[in-house]
PDB file of N, CA and C in Angstrom:
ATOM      1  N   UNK A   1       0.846  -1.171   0.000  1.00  0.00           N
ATOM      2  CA  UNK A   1       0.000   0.000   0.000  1.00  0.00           C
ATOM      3  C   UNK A   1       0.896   1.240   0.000  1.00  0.00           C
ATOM      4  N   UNK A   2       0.448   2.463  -0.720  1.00  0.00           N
ATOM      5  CA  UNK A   2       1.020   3.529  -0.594  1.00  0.00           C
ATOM      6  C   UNK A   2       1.440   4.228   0.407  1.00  0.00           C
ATOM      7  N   UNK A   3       2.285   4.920   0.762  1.00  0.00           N
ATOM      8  CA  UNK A   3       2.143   6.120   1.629  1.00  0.00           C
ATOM      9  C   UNK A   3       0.794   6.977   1.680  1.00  0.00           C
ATOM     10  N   UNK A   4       0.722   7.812   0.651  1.00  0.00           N
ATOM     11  CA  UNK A   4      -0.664   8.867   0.560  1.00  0.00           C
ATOM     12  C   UNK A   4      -2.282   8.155   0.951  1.00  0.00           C
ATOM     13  N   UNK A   5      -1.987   6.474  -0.078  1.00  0.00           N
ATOM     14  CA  UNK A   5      -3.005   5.915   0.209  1.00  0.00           C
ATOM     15  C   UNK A   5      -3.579   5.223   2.117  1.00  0.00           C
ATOM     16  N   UNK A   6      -2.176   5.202   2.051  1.00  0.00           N
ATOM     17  CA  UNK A   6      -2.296   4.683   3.568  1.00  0.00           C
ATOM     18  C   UNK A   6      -2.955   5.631   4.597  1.00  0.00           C
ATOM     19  N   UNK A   7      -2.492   7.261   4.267  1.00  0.00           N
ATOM     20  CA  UNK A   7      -2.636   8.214   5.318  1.00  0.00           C
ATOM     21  C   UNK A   7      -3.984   8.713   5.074  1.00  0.00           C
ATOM     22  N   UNK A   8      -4.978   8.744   3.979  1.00  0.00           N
ATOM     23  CA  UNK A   8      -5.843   8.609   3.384  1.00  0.00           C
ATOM     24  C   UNK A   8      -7.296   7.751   4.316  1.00  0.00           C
ATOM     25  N   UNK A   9      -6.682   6.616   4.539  1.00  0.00           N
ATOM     26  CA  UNK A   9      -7.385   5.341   5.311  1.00  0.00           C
ATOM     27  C   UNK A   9      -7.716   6.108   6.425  1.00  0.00           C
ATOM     28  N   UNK A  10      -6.512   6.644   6.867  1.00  0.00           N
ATOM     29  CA  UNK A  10      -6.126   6.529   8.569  1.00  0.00           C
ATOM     30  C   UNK A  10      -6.513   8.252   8.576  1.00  0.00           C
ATOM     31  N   UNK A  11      -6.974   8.962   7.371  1.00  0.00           N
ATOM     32  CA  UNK A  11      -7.844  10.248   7.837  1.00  0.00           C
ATOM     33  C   UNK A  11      -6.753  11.190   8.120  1.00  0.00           C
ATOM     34  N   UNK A  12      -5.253  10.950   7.579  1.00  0.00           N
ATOM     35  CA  UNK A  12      -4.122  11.718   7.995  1.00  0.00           C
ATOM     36  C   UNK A  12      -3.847  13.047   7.007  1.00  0.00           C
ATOM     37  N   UNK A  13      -4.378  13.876   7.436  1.00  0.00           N
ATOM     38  CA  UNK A  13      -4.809  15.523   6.778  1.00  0.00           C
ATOM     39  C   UNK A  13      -3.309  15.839   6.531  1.00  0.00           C
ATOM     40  N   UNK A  14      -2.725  15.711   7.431  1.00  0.00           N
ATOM     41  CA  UNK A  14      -1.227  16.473   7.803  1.00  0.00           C
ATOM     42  C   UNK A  14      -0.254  15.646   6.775  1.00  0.00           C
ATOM     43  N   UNK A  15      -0.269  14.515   6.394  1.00  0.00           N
ATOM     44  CA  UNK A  15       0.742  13.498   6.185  1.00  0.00           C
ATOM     45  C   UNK A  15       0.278  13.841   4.779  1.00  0.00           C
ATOM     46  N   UNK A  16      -1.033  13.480   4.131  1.00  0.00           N
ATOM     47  CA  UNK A  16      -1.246  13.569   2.613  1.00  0.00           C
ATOM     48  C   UNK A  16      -0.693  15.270   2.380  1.00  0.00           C
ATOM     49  N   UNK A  17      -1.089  16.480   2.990  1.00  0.00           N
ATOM     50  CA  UNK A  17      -0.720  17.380   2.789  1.00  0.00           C
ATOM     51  C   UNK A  17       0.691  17.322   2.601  1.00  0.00           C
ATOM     52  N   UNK A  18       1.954  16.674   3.420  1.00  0.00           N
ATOM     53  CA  UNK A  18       2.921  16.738   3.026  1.00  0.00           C
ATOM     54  C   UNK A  18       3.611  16.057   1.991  1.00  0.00           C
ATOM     55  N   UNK A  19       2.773  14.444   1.653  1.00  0.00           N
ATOM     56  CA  UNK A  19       3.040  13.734   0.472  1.00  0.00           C
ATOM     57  C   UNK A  19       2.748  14.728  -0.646  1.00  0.00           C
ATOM     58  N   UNK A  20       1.871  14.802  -0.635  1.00  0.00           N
ATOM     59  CA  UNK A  20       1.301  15.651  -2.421  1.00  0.00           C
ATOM     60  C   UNK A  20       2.061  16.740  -2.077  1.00  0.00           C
ATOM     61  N   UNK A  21       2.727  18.145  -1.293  1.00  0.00           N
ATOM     62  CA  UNK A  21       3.876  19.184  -1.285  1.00  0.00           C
ATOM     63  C   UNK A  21       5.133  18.348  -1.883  1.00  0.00           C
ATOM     64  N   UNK A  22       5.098  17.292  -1.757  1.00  0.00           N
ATOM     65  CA  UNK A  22       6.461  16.100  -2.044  1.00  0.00           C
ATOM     66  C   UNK A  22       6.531  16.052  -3.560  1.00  0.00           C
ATOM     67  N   UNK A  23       5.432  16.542  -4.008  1.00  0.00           N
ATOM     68  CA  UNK A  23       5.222  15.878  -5.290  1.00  0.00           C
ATOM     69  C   UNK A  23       4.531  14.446  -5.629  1.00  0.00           C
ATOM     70  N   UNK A  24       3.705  13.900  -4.788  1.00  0.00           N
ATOM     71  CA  UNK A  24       2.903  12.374  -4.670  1.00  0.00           C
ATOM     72  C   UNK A  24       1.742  13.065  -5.720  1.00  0.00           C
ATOM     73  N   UNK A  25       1.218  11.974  -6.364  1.00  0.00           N
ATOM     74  CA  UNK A  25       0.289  12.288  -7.227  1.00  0.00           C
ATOM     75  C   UNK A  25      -1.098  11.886  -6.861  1.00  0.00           C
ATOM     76  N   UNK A  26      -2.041  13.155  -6.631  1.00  0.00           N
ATOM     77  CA  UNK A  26      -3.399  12.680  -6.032  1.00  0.00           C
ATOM     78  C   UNK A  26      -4.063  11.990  -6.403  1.00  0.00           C
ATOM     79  N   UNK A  27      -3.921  11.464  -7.827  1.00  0.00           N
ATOM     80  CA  UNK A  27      -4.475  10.367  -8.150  1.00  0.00           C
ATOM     81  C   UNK A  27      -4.136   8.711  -8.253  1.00  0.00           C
ATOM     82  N   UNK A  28      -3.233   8.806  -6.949  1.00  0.00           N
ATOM     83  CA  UNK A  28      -2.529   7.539  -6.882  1.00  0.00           C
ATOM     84  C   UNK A  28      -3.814   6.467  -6.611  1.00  0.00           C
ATOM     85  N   UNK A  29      -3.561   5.440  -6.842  1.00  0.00           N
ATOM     86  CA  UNK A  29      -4.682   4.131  -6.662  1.00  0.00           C
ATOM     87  C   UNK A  29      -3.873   2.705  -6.286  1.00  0.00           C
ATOM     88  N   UNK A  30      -4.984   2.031  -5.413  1.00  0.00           N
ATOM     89  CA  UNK A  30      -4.810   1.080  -5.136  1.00  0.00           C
ATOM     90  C   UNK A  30      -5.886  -0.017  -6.014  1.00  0.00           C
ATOM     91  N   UNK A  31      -5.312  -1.155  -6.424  1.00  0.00           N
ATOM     92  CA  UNK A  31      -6.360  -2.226  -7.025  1.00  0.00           C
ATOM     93  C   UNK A  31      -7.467  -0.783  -8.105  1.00  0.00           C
ATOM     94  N   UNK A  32      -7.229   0.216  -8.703  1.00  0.00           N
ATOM     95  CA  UNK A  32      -8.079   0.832  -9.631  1.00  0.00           C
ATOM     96  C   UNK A  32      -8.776   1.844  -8.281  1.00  0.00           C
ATOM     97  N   UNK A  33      -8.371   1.783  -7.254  1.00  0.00           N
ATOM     98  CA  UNK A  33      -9.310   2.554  -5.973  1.00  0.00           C
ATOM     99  C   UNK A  33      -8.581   3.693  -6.157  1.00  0.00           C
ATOM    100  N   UNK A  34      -8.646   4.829  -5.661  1.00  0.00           N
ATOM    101  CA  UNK A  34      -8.084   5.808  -6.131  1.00  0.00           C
ATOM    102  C   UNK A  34      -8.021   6.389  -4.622  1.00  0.00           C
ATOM    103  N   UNK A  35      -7.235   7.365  -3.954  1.00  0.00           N
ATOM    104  CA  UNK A  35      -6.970   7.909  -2.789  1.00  0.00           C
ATOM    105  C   UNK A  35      -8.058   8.844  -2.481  1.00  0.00           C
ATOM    106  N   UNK A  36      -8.779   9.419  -3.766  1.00  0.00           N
ATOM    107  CA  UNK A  36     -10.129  10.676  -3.720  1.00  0.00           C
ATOM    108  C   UNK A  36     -11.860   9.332  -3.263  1.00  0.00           C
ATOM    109  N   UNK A  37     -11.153   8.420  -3.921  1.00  0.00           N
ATOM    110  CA  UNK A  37     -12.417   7.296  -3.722  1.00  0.00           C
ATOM    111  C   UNK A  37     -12.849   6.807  -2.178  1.00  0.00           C
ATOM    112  N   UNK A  38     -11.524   6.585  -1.678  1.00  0.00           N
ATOM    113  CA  UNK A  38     -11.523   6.497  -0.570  1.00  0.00           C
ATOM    114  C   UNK A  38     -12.110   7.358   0.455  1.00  0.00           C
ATOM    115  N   UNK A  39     -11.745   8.614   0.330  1.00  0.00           N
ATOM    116  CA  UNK A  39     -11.355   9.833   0.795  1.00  0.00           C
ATOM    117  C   UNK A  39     -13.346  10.271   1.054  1.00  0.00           C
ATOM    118  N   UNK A  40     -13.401   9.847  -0.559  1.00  0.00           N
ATOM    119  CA  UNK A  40     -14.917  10.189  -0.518  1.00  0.00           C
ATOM    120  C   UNK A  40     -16.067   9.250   0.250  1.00  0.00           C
ATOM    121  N   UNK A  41     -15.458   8.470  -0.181  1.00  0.00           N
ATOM    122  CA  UNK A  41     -16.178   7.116   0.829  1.00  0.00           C
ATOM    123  C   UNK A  41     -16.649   6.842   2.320  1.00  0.00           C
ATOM    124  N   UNK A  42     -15.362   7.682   2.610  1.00  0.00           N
ATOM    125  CA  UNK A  42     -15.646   8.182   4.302  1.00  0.00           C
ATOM    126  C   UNK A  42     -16.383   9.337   4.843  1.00  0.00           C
ATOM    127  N   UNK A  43     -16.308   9.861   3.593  1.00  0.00           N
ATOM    128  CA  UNK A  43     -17.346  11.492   3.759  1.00  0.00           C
ATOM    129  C   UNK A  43     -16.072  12.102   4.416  1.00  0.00           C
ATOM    130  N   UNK A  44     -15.127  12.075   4.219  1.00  0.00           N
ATOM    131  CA  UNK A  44     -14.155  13.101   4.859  1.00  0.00           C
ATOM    132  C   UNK A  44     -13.907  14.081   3.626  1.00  0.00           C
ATOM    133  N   UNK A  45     -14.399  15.290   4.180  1.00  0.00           N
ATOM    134  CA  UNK A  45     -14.466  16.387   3.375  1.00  0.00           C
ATOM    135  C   UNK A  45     -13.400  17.352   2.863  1.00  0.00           C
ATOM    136  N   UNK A  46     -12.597  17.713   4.131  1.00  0.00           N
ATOM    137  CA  UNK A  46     -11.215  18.023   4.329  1.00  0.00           C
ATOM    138  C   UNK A  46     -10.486  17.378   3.359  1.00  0.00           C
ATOM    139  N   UNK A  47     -10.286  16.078   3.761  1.00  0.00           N
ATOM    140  CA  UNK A  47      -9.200  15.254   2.291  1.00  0.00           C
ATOM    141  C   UNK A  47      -9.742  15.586   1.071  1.00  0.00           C
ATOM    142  N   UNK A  48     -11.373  15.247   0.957  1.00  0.00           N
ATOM    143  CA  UNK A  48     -11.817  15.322  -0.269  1.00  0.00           C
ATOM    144  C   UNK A  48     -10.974  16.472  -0.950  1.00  0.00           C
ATOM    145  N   UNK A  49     -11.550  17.959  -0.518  1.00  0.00           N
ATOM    146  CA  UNK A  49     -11.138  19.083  -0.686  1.00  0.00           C
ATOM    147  C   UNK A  49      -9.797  19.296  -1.052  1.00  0.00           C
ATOM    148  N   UNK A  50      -8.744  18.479  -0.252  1.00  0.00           N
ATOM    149  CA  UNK A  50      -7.453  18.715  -0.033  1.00  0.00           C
ATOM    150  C   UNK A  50      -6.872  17.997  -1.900  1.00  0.00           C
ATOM    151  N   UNK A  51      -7.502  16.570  -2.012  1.00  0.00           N
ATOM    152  CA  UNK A  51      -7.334  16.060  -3.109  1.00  0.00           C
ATOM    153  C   UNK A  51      -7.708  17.293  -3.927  1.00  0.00           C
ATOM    154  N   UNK A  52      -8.797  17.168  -4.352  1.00  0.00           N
ATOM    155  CA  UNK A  52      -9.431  17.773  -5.396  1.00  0.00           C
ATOM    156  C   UNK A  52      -8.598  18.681  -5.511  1.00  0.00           C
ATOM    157  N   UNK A  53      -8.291  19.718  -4.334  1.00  0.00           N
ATOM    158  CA  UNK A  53      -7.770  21.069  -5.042  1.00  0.00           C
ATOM    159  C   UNK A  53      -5.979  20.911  -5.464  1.00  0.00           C
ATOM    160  N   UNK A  54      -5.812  19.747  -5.490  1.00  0.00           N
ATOM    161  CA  UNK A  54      -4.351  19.344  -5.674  1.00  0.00           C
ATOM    162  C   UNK A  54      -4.508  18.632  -6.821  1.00  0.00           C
ATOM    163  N   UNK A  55      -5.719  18.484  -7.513  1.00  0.00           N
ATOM    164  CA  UNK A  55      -5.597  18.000  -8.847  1.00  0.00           C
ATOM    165  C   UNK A  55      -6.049  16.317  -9.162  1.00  0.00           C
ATOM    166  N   UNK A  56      -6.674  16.289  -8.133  1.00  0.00           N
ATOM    167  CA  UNK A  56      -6.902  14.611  -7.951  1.00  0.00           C
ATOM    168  C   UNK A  56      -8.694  14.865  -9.184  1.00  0.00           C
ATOM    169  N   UNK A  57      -8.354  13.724  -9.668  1.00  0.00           N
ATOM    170  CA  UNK A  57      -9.871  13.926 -10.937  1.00  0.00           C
ATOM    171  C   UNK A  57     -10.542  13.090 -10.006  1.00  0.00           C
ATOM    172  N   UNK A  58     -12.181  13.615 -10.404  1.00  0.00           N
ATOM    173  CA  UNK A  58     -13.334  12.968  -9.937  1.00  0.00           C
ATOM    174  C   UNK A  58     -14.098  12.121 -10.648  1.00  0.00           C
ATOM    175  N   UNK A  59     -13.517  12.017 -12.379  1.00  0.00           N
ATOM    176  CA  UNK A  59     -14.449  11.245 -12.719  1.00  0.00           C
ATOM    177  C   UNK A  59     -13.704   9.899 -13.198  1.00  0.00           C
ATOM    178  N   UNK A  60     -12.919   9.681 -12.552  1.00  0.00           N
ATOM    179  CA  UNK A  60     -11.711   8.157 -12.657  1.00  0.00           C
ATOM    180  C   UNK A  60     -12.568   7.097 -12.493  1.00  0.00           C
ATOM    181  N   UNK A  61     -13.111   6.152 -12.880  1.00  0.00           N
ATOM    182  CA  UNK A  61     -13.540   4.814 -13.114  1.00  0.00           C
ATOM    183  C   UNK A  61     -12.941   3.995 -12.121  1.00  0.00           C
ATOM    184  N   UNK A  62     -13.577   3.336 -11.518  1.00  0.00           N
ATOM    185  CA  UNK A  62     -13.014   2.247  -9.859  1.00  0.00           C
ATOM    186  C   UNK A  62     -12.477   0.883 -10.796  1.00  0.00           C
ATOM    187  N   UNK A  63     -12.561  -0.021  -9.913  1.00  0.00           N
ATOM    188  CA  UNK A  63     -12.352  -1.504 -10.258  1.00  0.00           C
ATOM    189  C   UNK A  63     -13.259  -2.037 -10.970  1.00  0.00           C
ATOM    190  N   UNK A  64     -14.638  -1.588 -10.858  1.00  0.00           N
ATOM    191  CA  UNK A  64     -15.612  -2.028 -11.618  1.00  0.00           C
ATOM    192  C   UNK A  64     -15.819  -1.248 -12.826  1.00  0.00           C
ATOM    193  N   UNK A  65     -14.429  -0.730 -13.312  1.00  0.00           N
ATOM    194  CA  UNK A  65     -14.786  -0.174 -14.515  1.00  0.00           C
ATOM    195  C   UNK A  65     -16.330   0.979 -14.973  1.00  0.00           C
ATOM    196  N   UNK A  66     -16.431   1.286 -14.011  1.00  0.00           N
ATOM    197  CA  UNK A  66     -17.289   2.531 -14.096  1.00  0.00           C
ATOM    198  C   UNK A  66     -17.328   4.175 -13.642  1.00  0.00           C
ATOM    199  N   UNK A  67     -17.179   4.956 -13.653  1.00  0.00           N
ATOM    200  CA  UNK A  67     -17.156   6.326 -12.689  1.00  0.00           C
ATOM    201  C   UNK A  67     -17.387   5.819 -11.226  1.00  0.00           C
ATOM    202  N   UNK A  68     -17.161   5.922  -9.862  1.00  0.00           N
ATOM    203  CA  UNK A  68     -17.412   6.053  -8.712  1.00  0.00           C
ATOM    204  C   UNK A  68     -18.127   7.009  -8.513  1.00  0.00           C
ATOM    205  N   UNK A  69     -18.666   6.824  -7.003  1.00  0.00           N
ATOM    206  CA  UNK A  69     -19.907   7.677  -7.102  1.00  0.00           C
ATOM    207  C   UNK A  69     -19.050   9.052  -6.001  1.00  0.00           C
ATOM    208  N   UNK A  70     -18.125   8.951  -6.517  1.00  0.00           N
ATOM    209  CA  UNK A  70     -17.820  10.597  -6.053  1.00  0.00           C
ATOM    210  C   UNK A  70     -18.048  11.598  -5.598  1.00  0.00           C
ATOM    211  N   UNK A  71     -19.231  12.227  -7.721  1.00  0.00           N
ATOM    212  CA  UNK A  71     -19.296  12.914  -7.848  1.00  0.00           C
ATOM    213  C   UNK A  71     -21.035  12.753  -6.908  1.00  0.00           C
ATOM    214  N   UNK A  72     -21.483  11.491  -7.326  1.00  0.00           N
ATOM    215  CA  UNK A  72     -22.626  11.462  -6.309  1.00  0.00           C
ATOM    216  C   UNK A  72     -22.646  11.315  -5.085  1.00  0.00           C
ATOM    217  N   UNK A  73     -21.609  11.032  -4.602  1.00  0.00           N
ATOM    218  CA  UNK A  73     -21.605  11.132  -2.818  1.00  0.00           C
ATOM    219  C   UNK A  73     -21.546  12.532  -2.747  1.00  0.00           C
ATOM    220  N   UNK A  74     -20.651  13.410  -3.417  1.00  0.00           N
ATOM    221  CA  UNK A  74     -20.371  14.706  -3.061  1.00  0.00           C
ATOM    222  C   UNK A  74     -21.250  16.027  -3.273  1.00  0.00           C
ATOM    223  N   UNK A  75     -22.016  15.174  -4.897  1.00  0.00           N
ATOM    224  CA  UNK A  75     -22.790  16.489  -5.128  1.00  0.00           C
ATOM    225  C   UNK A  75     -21.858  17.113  -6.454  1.00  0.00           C
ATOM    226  N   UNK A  76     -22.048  16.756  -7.529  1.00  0.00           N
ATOM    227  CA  UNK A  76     -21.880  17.570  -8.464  1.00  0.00           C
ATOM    228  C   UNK A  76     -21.206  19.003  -8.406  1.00  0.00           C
ATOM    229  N   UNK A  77     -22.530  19.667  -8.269  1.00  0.00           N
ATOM    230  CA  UNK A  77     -22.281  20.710  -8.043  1.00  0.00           C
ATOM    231  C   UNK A  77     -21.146  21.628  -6.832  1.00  0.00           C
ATOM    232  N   UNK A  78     -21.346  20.841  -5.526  1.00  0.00           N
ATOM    233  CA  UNK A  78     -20.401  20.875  -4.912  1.00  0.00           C
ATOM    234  C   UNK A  78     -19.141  21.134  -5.117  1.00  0.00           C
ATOM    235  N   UNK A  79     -18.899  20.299  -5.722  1.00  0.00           N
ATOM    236  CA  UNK A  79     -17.673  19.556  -6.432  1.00  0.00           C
ATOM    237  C   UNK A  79     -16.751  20.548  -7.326  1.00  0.00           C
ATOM    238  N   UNK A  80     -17.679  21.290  -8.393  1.00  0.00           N
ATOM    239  CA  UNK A  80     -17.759  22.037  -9.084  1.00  0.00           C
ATOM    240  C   UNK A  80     -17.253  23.231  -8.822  1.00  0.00           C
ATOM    241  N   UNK A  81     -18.207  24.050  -7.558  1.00  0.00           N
ATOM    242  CA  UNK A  81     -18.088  24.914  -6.922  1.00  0.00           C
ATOM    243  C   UNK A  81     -16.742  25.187  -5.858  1.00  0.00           C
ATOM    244  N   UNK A  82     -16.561  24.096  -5.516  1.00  0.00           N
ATOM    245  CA  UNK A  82     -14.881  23.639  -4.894  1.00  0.00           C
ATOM    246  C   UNK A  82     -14.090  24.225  -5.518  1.00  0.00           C
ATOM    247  N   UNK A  83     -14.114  23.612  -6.686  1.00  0.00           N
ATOM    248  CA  UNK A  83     -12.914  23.283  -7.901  1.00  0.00           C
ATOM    249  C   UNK A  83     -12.776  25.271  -8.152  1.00  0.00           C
ATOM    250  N   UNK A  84     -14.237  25.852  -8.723  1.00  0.00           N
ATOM    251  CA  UNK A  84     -14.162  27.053  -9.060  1.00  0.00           C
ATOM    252  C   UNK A  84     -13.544  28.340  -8.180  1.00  0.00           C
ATOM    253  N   UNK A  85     -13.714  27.605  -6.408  1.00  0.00           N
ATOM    254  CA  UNK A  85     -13.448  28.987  -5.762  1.00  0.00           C
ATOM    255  C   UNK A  85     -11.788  28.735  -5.391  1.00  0.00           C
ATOM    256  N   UNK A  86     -11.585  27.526  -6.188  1.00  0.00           N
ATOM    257  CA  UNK A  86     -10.237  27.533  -6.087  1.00  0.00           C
ATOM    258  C   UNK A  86      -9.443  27.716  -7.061  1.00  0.00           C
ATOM    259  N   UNK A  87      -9.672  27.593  -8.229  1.00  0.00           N
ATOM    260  CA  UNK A  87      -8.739  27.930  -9.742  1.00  0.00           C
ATOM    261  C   UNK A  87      -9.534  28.588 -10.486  1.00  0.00           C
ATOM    262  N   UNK A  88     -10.316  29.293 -10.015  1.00  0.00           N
ATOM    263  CA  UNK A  88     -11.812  30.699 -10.928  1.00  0.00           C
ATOM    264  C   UNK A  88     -11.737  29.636 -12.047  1.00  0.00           C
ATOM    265  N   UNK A  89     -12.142  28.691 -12.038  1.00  0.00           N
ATOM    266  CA  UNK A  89     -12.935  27.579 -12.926  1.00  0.00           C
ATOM    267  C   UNK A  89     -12.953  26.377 -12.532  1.00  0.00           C
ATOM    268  N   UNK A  90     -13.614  25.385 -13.548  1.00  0.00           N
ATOM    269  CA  UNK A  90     -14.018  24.339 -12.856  1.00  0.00           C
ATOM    270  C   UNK A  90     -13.257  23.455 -13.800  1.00  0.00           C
ATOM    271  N   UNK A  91     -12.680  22.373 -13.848  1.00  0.00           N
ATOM    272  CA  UNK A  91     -11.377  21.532 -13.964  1.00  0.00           C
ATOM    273  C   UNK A  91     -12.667  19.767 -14.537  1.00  0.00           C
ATOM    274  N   UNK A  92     -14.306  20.013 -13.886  1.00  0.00           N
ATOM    275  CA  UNK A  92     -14.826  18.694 -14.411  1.00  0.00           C
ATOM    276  C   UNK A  92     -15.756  19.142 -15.452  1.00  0.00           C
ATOM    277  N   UNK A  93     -15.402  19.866 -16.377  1.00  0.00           N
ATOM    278  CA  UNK A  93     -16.174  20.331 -17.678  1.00  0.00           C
ATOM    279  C   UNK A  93     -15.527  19.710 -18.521  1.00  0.00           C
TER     280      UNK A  93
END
């Protein structure tokens, strides 16, 4: 298992913040799981946020070869609105 992915699990705000400053890539994955999948899975918002605005994509396909529900755990729009008040646009168009 990864570093990022590991700290991810374990809800570690501080540790992914310093992996991805490292240069770790937010869209690292385990088995096709992705560190934002996870992240989202737990409803931890903070990481979510922390991914996303570090470039982690939301519409990456899981193990089952389909989109994850991400963007539906999170809310679309949400999502959107994240992305915009952080780079004055939105990055899932």
């Amino acid at each position: 298992m990864s570093e990022i992915y590991d700290a991810a699990i374990k809800g570690d705000l501080l540790t992914v913040r310093k992996l991805l400053a490292r240069g770790v890539d937010p869209n690292s994955s385990q088995d096709s799981i992705t560190v934002l999948h996870i992240s989202a899975g737990m409803w931890d918002r903070r990481m979510v946020e922390l991914l996303i605005n570090s470039g982690a994509k939301v519409d990456v396909a899981d193990n089952m070869e389909e989109p994850h529900s991400t963007l539906r755990l999170w809310g679309e729009d949400y999502l959107r609105k994240s992305l915009k008040n952080t780079h004055g646009n939105s990055k899932t168009q």
